[in-house]
C-alpha atoms as a PDB file:
ATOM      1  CA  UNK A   1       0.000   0.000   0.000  1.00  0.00           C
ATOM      2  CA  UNK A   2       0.905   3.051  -1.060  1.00  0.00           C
ATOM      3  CA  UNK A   3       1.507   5.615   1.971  1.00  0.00           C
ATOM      4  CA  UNK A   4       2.006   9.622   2.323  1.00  0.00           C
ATOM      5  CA  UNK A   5       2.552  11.863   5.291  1.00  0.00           C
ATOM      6  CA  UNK A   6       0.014  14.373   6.220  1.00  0.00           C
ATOM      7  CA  UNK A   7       1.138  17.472   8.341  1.00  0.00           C
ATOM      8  CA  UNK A   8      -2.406  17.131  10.600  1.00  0.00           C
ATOM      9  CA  UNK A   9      -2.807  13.462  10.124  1.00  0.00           C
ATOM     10  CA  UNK A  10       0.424  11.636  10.133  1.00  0.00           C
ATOM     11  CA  UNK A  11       1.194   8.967   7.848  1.00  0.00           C
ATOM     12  CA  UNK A  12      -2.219   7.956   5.468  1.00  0.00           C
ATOM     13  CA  UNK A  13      -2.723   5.191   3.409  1.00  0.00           C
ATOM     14  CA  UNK A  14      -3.992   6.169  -0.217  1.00  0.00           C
ATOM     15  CA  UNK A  15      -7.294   4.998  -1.113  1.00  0.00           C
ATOM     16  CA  UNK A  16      -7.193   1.504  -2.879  1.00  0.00           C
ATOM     17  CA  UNK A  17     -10.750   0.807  -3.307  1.00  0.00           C
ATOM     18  CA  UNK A  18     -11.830   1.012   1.033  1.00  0.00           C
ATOM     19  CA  UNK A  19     -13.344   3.607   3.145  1.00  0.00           C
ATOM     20  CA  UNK A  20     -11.040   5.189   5.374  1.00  0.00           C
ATOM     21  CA  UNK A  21     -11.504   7.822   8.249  1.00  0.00           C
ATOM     22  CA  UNK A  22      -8.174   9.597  10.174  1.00  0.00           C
ATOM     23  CA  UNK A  23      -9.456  11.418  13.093  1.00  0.00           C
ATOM     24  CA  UNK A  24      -6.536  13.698  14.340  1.00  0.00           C
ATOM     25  CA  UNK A  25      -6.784  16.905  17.065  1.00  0.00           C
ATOM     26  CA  UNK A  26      -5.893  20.274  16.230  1.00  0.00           C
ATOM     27  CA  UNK A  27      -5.285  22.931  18.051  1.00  0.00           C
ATOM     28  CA  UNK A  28      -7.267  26.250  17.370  1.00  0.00           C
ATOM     29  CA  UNK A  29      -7.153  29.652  19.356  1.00  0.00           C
ATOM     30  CA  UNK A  30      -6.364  27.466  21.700  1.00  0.00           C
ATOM     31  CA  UNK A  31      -8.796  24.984  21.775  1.00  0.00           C
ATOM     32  CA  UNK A  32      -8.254  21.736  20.742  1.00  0.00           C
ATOM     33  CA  UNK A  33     -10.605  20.233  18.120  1.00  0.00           C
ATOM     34  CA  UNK A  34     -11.338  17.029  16.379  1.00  0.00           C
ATOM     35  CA  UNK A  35     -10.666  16.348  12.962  1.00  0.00           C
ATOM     36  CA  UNK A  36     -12.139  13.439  10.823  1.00  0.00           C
ATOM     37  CA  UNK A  37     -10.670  13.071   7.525  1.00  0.00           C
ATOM     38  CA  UNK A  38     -12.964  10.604   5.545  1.00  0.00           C
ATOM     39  CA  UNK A  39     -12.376   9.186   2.339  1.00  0.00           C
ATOM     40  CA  UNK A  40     -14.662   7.109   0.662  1.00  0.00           C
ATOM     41  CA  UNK A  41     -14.298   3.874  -1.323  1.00  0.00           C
ATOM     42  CA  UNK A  42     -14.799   5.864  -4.278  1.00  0.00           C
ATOM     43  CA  UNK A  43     -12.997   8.721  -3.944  1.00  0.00           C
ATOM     44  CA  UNK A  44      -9.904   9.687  -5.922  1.00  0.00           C
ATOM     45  CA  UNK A  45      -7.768  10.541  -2.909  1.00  0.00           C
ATOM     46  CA  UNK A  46      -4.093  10.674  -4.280  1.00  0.00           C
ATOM     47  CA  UNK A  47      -0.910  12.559  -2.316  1.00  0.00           C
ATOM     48  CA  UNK A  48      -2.241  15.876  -4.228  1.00  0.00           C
ATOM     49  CA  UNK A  49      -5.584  15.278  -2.075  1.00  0.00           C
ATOM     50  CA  UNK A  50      -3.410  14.776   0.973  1.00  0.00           C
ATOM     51  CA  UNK A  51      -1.270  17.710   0.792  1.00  0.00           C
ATOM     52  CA  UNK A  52      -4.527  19.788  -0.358  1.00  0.00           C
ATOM     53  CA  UNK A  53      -6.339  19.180   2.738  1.00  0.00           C
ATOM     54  CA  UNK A  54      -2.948  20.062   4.995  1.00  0.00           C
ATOM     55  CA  UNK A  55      -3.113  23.222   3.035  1.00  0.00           C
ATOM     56  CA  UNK A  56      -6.290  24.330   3.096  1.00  0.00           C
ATOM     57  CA  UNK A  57      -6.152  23.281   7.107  1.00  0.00           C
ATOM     58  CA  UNK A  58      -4.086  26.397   7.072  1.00  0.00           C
ATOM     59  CA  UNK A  59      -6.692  28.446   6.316  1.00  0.00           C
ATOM     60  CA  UNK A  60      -9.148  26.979   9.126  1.00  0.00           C
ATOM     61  CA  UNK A  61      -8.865  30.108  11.456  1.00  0.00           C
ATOM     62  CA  UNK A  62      -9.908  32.476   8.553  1.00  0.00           C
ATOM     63  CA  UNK A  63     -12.954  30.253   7.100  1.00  0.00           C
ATOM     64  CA  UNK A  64     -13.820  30.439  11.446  1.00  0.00           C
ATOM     65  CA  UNK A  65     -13.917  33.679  11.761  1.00  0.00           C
ATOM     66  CA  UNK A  66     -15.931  33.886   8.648  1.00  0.00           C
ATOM     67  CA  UNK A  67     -18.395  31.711   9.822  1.00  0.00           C
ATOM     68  CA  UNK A  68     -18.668  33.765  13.025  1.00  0.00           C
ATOM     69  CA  UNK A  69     -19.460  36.809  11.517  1.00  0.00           C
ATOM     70  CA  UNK A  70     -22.192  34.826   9.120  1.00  0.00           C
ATOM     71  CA  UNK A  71     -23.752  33.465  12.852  1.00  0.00           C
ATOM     72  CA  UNK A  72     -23.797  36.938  14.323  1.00  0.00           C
ATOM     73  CA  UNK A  73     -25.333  38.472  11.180  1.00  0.00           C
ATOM     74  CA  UNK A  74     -27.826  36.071  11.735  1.00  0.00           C
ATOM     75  CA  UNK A  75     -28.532  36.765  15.502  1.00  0.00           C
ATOM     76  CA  UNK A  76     -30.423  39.921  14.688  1.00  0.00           C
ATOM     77  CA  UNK A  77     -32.436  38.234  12.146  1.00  0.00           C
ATOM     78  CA  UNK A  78     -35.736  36.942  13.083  1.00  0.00           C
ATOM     79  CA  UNK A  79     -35.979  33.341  12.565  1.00  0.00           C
ATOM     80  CA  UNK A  80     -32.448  32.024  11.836  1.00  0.00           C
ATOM     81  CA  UNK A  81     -31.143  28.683  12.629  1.00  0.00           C
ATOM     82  CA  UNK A  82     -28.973  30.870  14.795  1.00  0.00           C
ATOM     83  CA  UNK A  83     -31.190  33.304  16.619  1.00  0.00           C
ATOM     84  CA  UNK A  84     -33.761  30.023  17.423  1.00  0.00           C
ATOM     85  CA  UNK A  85     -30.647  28.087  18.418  1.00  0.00           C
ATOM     86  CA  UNK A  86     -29.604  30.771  21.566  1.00  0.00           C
ATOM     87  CA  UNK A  87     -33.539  31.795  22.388  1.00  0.00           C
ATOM     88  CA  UNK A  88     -33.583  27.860  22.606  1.00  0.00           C
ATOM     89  CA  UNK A  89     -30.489  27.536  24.712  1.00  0.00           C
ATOM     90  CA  UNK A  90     -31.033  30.839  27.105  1.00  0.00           C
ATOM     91  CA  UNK A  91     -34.866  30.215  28.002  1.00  0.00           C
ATOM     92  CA  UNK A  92     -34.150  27.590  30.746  1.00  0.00           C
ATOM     93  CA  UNK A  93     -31.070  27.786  31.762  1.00  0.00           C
ATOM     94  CA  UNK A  94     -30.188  27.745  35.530  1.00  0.00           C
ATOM     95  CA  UNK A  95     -28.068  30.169  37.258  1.00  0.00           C
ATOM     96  CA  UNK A  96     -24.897  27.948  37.490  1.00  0.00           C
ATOM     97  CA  UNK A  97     -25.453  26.672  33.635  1.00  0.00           C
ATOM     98  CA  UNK A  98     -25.401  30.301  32.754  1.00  0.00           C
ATOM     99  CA  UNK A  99     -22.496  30.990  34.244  1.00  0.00           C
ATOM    100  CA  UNK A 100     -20.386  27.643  33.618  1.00  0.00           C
ATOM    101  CA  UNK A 101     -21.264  28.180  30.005  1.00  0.00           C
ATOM    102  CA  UNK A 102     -21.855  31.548  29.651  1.00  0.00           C
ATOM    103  CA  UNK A 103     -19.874  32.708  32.173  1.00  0.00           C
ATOM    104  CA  UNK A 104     -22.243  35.521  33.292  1.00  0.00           C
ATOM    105  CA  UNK A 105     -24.349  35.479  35.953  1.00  0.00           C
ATOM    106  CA  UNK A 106     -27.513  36.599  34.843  1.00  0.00           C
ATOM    107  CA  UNK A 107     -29.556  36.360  32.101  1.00  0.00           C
ATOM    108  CA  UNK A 108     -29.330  39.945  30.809  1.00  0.00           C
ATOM    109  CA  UNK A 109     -26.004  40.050  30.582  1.00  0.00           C
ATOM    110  CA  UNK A 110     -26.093  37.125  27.322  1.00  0.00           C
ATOM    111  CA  UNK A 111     -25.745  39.015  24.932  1.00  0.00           C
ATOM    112  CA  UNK A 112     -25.161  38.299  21.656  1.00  0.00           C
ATOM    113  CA  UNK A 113     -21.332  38.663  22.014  1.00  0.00           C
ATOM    114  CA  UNK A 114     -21.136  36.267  24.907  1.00  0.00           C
ATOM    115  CA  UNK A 115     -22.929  33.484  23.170  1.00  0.00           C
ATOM    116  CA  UNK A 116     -20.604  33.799  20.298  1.00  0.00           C
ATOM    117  CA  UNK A 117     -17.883  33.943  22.618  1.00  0.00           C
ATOM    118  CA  UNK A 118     -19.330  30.630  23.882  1.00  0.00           C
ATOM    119  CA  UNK A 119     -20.062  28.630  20.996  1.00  0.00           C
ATOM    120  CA  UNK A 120     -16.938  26.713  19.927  1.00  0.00           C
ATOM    121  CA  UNK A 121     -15.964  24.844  17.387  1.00  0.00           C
ATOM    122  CA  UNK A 122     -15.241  21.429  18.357  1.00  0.00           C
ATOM    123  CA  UNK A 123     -15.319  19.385  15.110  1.00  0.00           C
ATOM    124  CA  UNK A 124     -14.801  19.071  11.139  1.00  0.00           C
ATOM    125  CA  UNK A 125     -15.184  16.813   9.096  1.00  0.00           C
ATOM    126  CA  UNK A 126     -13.334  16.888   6.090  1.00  0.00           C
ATOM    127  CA  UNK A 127     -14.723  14.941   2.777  1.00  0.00           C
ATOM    128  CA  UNK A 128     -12.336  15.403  -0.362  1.00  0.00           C
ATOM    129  CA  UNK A 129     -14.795  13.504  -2.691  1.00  0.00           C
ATOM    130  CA  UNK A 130     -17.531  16.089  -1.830  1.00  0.00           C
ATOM    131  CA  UNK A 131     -16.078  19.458  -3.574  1.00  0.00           C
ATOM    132  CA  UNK A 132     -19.601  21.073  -2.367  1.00  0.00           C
ATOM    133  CA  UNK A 133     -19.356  19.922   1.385  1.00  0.00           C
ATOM    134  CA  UNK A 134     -15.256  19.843   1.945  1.00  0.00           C
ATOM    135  CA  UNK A 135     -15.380  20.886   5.406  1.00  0.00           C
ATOM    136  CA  UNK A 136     -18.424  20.635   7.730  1.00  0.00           C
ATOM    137  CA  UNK A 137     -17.659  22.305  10.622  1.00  0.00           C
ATOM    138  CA  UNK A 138     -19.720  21.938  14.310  1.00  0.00           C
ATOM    139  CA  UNK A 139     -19.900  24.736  16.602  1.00  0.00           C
ATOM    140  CA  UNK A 140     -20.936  23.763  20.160  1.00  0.00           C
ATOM    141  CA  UNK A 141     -21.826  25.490  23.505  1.00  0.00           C
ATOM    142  CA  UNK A 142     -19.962  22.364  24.949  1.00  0.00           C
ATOM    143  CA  UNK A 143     -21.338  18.076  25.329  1.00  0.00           C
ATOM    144  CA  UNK A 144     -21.765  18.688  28.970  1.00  0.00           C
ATOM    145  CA  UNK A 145     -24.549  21.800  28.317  1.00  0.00           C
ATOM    146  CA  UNK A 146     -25.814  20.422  25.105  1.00  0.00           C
ATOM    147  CA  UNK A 147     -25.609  17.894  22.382  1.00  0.00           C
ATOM    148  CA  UNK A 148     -26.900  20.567  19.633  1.00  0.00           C
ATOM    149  CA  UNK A 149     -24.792  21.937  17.365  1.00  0.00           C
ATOM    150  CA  UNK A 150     -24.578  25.062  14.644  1.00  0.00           C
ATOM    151  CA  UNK A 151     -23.318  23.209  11.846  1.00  0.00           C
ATOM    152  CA  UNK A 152     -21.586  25.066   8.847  1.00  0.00           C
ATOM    153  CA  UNK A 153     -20.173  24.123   5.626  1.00  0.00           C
ATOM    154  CA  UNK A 154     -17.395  25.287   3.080  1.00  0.00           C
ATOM    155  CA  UNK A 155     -16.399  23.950  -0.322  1.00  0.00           C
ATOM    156  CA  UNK A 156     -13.025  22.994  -1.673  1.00  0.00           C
ATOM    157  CA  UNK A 157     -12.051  26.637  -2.025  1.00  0.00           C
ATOM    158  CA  UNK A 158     -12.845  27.813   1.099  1.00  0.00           C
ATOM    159  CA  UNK A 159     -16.353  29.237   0.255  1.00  0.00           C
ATOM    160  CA  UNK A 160     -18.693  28.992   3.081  1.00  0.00           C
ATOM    161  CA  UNK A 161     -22.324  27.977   2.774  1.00  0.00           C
ATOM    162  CA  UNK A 162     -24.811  30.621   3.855  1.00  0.00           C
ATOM    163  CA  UNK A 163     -26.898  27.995   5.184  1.00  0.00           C
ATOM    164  CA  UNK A 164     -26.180  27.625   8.701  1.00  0.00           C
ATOM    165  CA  UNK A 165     -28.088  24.293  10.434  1.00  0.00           C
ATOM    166  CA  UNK A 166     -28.746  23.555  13.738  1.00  0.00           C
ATOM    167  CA  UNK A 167     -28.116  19.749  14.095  1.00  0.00           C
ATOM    168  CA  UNK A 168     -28.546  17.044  17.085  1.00  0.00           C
END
């Protein structure tokens, strides 16, 4: 089998024919995230594919901080996956949730900037045979608060979906 390093995934085995999926963690603004890199049986995932993926990696804080000024556009617009997704999240939350994930102390004090300073982003998935969906990306308020995620995606080139979805 052929083999090739990766700079975020180590050494990878070039798709013959099987499914594979690297998972690898990733340090961002100092968080560390996961990072599933999943090639299907069908996909044409060569050393070019490898080394595109470690390069556009190197663009994950930018396509971020895109992606956080999409979700705070939507915030203040009535009806977003967004918006429902913190009215959802803020209507019963107890005093020591708000301020272990919050970190405020009471409820008029969450404002929109300290739910987006909240929400993380704890996961991508990266799928080289999908040009349209190349990195999905899942921001979270954390698994111990909530198992609901903002989920966002980009294509090959870094262009980010303007649908944002709010997942389980």
């Amino acid at each position: 089998m052929s083999k090739v390093a990766s700079k975020h995934f180590g050494e990878i085995e070039l798709n013959h024919g099987r499914e594979h999926c690297y998972v690898a963690s990733h340090e961002l603004a100092g968080t560390t995230l996961e990072l599933d890199l999943n090639v299907a049986a069908h996909d044409h995932f060569d050393e070019a594919a490898v080394h595109k993926v470690d390069y556009r990696l190197g663009y994950l804080p930018e396509l971020v901080e895109q992606v956080r000024d999409m979700i705070a556009e939507e915030l203040d617009q009535d009806g977003t996956n967004p918006q429902q997704f913190l009215h959802f999240h803020s209507t019963q939350l107890k005093e020591e949730q708000l301020q272990a994930v919050f970190g405020v102390r009471d409820k008029a004090e969450l404002t929109h900037e300290v739910f987006l300073k909240a929400l993380k982003l704890g996961h991508v998935g990266i799928y080289p045979g999908q040009p349209e969906r190349y990195f999905v990306m899942d921001f979270t308020l954390g698994s111990h608060f909530t198992d609901e995620l903002l989920v966002v995606s980009a294509d090959e080139d870094g262009v980010v979906d303007d649908e944002i979805l709010w997942e389980s």
